[in-house]
Protein backbone atom coordinates (compact mmCIF):
# COMPACT_ATOMS: atom_id res chain seq x y z
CA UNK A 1 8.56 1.56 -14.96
CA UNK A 2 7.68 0.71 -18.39
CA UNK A 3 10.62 -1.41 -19.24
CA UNK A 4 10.22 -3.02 -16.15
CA UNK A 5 6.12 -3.96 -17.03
CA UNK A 6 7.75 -4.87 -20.73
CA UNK A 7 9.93 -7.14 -19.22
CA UNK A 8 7.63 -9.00 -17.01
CA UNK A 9 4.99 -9.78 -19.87
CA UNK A 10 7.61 -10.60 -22.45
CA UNK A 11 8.60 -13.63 -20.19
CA UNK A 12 5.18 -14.79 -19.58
CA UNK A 13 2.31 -12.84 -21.92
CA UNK A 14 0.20 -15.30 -20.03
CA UNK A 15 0.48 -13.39 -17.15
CA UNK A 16 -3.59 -12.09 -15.99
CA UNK A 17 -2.92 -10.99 -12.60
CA UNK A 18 -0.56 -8.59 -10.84
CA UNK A 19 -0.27 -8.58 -7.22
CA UNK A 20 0.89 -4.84 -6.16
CA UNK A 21 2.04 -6.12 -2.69
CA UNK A 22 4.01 -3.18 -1.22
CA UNK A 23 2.75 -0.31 0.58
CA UNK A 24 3.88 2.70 -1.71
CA UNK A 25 2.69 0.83 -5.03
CA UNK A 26 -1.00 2.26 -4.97
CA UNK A 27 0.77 5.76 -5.57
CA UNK A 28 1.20 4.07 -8.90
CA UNK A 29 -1.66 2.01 -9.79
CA UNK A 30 -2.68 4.75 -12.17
CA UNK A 31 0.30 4.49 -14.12
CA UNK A 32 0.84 0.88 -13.79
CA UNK A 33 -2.72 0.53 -15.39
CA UNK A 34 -1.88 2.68 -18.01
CA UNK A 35 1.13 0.33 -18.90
CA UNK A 36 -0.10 -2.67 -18.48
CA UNK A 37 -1.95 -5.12 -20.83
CA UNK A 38 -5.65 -4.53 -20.81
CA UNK A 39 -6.34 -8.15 -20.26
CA UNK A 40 -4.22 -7.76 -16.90
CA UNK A 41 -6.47 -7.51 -13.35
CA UNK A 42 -4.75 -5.76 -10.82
CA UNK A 43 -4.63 -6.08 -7.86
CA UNK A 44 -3.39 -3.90 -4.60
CA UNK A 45 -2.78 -5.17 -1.42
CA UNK A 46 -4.34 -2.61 0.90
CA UNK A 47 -7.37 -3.03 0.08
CA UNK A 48 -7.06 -6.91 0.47
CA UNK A 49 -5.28 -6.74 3.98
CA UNK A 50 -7.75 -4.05 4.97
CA UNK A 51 -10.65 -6.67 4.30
CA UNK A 52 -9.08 -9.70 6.05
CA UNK A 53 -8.52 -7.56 8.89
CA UNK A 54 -12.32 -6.14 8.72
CA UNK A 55 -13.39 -10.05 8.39
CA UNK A 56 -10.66 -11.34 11.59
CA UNK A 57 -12.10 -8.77 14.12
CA UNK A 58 -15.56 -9.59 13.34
CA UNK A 59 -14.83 -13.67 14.10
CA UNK A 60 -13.09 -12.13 17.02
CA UNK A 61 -15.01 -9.40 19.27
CA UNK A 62 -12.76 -10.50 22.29
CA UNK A 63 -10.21 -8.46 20.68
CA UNK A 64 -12.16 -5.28 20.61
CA UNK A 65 -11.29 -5.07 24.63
CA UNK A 66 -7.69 -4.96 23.60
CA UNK A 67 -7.60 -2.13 21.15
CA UNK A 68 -6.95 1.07 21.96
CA UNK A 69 -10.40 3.52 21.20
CA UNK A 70 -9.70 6.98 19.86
CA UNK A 71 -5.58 6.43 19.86
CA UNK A 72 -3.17 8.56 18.12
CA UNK A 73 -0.89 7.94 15.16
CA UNK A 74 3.19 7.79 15.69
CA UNK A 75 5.25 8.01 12.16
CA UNK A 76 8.76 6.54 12.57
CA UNK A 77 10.84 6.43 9.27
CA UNK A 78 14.43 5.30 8.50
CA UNK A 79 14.25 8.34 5.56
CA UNK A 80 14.39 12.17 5.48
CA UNK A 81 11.48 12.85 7.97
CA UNK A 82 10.32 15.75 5.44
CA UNK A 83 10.09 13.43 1.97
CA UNK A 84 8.22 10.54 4.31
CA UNK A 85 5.69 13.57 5.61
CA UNK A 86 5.46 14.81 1.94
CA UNK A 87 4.95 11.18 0.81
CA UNK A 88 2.29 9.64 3.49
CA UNK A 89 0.34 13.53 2.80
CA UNK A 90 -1.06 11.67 -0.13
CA UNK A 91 -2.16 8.71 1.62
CA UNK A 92 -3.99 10.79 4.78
CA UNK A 93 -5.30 13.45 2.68
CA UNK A 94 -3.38 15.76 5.32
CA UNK A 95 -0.46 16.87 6.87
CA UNK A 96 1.70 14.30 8.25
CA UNK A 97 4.43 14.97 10.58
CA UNK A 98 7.08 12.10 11.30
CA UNK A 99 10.37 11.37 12.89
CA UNK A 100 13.48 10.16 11.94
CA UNK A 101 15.12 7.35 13.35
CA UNK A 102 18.71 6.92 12.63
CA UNK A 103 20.17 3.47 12.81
């Protein structure tokens, strides 16, 4: 990870913004912060989607009606069914139990 970070501010050390815009990245922001310049914001996408969503539903009360109240959760993963469950444990803050889909 840190050759990759290296690389990416070698080309531009201009650079005062990264975008972490995929899903597992926040497992890393720690670590990314630790190798990244300190003049570098970043920034992580879940909390950004989570916000546009907040702000969309509250411009748009007609879709309460629509959404499912007190629904469940279904995991589906392409992976080992036990490393996704070990994996999303640290995004729940609990046990997470998945299945497998094989393609």
């Amino acid at each position: 990870m840190k050759q990759d970070i290296d690389r990416l501010f070698a080309r531009s050390p201009a650079i005062d913004t990264l975008l972490l815009a995929c899903t597992h990245y926040p497992l890393l922001l720690g670590k990314i912060r630790q190798l990244a310049p300190a003049h570098a914001t970043i920034l992580s996408q879940g909390g950004i989607v989570a916000d546009s969503l907040a702000d969309y539903l509250l411009c748009h009360p007609e879709l309460e009606a629509q959404c499912t109240q007190n629904g469940g959760r279904m995991f589906l993963t392409t992976d080992s069914a036990a490393d996704f469950d070990r994996q999303a444990t640290v995004f729940y803050g609990g046990p997470v139990r998945s299945v497998s889909l094989v393609l």
